[in-house]
N, C-alpha and C. Protein backbone atom coordinates (compact mmCIF):
# COMPACT_ATOMS: atom_id res chain seq x y z
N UNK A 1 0.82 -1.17 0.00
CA UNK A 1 0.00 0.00 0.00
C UNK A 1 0.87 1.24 0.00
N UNK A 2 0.67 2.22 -0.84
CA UNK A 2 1.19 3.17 -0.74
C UNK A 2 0.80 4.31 -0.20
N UNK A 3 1.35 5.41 0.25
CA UNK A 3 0.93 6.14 1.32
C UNK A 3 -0.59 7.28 1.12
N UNK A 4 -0.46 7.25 -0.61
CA UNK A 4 -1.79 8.23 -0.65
C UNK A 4 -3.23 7.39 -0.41
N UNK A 5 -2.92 6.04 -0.59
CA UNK A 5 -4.05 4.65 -0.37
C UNK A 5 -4.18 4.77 1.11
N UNK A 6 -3.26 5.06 2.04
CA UNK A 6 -3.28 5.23 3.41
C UNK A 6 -4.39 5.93 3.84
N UNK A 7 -3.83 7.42 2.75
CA UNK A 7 -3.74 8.80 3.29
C UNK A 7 -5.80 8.47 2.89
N UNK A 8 -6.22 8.14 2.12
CA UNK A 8 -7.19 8.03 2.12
C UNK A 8 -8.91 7.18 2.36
N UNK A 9 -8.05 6.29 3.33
CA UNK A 9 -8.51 5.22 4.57
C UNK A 9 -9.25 6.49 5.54
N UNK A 10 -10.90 6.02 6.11
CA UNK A 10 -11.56 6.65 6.93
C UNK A 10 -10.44 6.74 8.46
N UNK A 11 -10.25 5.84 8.68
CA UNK A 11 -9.45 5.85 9.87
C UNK A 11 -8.17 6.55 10.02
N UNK A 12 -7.39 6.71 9.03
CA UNK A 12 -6.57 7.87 9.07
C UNK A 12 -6.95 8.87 8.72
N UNK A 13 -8.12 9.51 8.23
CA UNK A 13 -8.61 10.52 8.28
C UNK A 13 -8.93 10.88 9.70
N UNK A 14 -9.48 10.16 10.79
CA UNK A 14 -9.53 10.55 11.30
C UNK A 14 -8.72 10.39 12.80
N UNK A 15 -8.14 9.41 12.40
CA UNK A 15 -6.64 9.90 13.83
C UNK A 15 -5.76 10.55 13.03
N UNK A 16 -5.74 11.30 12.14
CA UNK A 16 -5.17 12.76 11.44
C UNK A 16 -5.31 13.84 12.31
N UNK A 17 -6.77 13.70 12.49
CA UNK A 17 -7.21 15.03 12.60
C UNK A 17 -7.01 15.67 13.82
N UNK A 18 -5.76 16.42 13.85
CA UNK A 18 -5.63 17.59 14.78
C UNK A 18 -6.06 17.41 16.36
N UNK A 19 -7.39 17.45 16.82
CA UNK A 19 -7.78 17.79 17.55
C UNK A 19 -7.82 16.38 18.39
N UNK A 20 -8.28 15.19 17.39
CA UNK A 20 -8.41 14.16 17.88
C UNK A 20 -6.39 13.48 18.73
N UNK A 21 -5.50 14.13 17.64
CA UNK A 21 -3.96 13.71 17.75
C UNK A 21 -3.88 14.34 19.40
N UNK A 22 -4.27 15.93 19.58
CA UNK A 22 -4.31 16.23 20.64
C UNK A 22 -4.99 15.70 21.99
N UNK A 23 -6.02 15.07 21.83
CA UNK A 23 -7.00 14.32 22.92
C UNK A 23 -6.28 13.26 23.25
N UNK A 24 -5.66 12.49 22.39
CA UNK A 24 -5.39 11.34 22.58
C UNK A 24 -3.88 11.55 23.43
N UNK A 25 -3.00 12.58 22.99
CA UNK A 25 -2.11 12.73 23.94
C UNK A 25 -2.54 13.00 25.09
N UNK A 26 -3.24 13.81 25.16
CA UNK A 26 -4.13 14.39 26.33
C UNK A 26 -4.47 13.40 27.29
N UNK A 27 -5.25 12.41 26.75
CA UNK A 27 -5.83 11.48 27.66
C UNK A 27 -4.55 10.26 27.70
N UNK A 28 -3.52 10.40 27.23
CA UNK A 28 -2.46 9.19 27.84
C UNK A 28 -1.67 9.67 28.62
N UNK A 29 -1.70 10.84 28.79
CA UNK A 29 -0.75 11.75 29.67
C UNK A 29 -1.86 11.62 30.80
N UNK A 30 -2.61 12.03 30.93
CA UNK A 30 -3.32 11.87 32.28
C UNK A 30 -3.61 10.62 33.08
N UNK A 31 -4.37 9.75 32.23
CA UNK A 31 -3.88 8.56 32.65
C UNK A 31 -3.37 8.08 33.05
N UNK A 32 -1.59 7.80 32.38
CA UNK A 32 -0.50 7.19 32.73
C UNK A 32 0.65 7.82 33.36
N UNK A 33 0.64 9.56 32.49
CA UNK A 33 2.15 10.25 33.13
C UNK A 33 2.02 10.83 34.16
N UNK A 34 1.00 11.49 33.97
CA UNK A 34 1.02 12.87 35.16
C UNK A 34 1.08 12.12 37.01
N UNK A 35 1.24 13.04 37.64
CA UNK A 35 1.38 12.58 39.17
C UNK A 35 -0.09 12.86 39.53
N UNK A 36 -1.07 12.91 38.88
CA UNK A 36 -2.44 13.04 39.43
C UNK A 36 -2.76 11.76 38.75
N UNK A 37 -2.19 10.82 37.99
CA UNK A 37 -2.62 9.88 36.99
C UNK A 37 -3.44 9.13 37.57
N UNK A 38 -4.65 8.26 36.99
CA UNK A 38 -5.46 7.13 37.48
C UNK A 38 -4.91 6.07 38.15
N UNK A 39 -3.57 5.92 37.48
CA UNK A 39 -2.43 5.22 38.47
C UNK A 39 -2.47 5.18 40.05
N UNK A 40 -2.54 6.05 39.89
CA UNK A 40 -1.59 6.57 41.32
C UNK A 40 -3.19 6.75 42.14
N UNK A 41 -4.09 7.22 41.81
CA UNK A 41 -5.34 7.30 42.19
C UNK A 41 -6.00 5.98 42.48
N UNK A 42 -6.08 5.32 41.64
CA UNK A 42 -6.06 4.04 42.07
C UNK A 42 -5.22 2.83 43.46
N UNK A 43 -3.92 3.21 43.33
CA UNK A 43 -3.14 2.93 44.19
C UNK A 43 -3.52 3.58 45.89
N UNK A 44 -3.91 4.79 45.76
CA UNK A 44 -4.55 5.55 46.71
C UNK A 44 -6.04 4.93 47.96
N UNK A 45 -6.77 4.54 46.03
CA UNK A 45 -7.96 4.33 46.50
C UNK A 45 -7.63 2.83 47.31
N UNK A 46 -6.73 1.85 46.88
CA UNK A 46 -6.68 0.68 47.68
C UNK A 46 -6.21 0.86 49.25
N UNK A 47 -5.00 1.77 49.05
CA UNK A 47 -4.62 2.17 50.52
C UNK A 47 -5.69 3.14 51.23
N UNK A 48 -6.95 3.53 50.99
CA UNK A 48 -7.58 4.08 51.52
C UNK A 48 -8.41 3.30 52.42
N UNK A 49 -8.70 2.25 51.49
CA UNK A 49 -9.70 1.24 52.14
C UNK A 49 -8.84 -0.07 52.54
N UNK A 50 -7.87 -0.08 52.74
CA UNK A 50 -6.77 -0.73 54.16
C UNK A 50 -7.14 -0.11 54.53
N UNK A 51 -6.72 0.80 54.90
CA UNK A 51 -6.92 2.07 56.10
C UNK A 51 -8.04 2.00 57.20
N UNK A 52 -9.54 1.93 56.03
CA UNK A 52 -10.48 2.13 56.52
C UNK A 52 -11.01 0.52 57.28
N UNK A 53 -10.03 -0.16 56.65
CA UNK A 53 -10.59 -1.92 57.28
C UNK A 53 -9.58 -2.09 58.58
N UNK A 54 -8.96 -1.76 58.55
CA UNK A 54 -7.86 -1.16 60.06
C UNK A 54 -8.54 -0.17 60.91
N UNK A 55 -9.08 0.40 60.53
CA UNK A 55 -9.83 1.47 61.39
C UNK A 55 -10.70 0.32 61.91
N UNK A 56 -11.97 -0.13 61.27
CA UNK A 56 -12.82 -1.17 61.35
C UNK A 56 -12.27 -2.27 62.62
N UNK A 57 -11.15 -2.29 62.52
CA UNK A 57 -10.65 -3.80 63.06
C UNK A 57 -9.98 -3.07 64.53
N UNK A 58 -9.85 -1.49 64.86
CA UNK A 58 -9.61 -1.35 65.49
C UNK A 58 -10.35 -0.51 66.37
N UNK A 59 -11.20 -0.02 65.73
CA UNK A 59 -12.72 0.29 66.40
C UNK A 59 -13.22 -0.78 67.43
N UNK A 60 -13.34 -1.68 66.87
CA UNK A 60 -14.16 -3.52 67.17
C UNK A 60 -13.18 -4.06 68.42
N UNK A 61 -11.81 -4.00 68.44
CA UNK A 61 -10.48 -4.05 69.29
C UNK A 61 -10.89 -2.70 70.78
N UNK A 62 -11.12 -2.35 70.33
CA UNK A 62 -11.33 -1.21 71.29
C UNK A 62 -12.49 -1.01 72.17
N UNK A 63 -13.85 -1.77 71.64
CA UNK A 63 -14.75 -2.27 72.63
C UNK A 63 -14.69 -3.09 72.78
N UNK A 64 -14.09 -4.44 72.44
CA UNK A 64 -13.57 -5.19 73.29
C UNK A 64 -12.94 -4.88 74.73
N UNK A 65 -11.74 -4.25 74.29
CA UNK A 65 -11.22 -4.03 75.31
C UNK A 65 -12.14 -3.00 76.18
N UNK A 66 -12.97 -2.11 76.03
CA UNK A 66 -13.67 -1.50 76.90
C UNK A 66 -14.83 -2.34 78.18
N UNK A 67 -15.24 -3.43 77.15
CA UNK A 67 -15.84 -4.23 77.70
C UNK A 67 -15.25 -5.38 78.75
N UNK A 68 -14.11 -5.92 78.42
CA UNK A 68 -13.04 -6.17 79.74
C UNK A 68 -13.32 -5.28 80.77
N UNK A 69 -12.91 -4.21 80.33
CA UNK A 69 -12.35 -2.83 81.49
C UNK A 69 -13.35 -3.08 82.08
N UNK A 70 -14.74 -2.57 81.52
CA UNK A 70 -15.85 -2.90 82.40
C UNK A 70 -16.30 -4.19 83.49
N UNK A 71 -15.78 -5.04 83.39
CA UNK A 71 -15.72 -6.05 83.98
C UNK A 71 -14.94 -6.22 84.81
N UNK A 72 -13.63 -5.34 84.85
CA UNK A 72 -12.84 -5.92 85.84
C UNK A 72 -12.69 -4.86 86.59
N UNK A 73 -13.73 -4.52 86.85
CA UNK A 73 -14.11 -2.98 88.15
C UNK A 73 -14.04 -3.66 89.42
N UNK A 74 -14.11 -4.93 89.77
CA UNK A 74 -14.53 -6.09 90.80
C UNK A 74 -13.00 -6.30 90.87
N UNK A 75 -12.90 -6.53 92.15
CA UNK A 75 -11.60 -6.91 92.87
C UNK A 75 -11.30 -8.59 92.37
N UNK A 76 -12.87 -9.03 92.58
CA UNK A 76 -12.65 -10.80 92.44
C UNK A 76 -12.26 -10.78 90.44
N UNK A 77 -12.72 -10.07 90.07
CA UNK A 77 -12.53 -10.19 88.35
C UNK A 77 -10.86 -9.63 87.96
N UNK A 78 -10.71 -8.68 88.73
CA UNK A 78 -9.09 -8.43 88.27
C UNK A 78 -8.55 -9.84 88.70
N UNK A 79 -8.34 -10.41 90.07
CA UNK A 79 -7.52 -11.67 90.72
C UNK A 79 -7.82 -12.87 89.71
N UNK A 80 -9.12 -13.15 89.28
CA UNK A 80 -9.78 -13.97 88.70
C UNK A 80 -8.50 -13.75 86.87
N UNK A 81 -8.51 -12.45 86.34
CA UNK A 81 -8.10 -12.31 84.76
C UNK A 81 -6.12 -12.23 85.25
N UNK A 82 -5.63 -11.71 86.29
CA UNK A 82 -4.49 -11.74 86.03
C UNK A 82 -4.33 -13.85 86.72
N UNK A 83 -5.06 -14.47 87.48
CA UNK A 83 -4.49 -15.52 87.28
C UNK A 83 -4.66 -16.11 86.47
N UNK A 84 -5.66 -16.05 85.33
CA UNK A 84 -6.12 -16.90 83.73
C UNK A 84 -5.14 -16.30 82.60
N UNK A 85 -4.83 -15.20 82.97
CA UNK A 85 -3.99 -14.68 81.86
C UNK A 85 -2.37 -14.65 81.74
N UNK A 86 -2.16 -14.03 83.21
CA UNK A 86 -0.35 -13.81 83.60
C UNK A 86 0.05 -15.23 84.73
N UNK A 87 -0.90 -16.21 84.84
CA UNK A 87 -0.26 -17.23 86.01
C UNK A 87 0.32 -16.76 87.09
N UNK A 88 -0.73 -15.53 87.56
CA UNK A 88 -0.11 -14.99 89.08
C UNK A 88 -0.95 -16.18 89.68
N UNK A 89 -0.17 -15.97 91.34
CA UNK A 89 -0.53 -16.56 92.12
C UNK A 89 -0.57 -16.08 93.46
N UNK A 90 -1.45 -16.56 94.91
CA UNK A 90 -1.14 -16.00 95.62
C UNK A 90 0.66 -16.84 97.14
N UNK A 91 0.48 -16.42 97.92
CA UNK A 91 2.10 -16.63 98.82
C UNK A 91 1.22 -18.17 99.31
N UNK A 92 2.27 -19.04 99.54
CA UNK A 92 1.66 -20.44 99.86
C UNK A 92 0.95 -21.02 99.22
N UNK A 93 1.05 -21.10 97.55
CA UNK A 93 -0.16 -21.60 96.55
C UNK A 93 1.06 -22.05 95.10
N UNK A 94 0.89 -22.93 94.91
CA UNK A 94 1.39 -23.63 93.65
C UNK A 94 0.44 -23.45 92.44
N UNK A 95 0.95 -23.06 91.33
CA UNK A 95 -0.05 -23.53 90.11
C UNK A 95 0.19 -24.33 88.99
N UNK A 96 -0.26 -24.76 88.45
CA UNK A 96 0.00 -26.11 87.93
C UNK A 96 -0.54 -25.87 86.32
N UNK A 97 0.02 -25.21 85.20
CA UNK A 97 -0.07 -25.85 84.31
C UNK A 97 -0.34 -26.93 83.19
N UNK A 98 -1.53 -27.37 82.72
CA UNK A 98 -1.67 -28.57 82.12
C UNK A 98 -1.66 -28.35 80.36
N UNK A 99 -0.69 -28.69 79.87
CA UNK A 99 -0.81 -28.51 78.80
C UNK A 99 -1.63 -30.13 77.58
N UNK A 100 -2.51 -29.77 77.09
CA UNK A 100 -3.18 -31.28 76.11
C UNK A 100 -1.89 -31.39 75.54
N UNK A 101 -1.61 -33.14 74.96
CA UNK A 101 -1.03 -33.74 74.19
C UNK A 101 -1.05 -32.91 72.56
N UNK A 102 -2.21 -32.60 72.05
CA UNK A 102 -2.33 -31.76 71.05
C UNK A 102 -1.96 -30.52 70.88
N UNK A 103 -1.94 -29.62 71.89
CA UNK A 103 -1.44 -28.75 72.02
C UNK A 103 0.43 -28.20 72.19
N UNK A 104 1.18 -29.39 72.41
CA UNK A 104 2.72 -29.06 72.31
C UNK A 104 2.42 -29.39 71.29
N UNK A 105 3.63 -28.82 70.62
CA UNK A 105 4.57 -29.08 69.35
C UNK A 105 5.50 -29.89 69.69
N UNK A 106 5.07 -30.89 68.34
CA UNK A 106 6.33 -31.93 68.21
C UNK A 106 7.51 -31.98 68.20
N UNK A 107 8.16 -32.22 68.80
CA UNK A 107 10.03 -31.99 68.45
C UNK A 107 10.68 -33.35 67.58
N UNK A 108 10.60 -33.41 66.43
CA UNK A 108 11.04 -34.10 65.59
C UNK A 108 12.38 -34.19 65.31
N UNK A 109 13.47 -32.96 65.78
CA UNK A 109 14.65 -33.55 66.25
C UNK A 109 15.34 -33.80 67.11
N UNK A 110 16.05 -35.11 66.93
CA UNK A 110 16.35 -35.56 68.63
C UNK A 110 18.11 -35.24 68.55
């Protein structure tokens, strides 16, 4: 094909035309180059909504823990959570640990 057979194809008539040559830079530059690009907007929008599922997860973390607090206003509920939790104990009292068979880990080397 030679170039005036080109030159006179609908479709190069009209990615010829001027205005259209300009749009099209237009819209790949925004898109892809610029620092406002859909790129980067996109990238944004994912770290936004981490963000917002961390917030979520720490909202939910936080009445939890309020709801503890509330509970352990009682003298017998603090004694009661630090011996279930930290294995305090009181003076003249042993505690005893039971760990299930399922629960250690195997030591496979000897």
């Amino acid at each position: 094909m030679k170039f005036k057979e080109i030159k006179q194809k609908r479709w190069f008539k009209v990615l010829g035309n001027t205005y259209v040559l300009v749009g099209l830079i237009f819209l790949i530059w925004m898109l892809f180059l610029d620092t406002n690009s859909w790129l980067t907007h996109r990238e944004l929008n994912a770290e936004i909504n981490e963000l917002n599922n961390n917030k979520a997860y720490y909202l939910k973390e936080t009445q939890k823990d309020k709801q503890t607090l509330s509970t352990l206003t009682d003298s017998i509920e603090i004694e009661r959570f630090a011996r279930e939790t930290y294995f305090m104990k009181r003076k003249n009292e042993e505690v005893y640990i039971i760990e299930y068979e399922d629960s250690l880990k195997n030591n496979t080397s000897k």
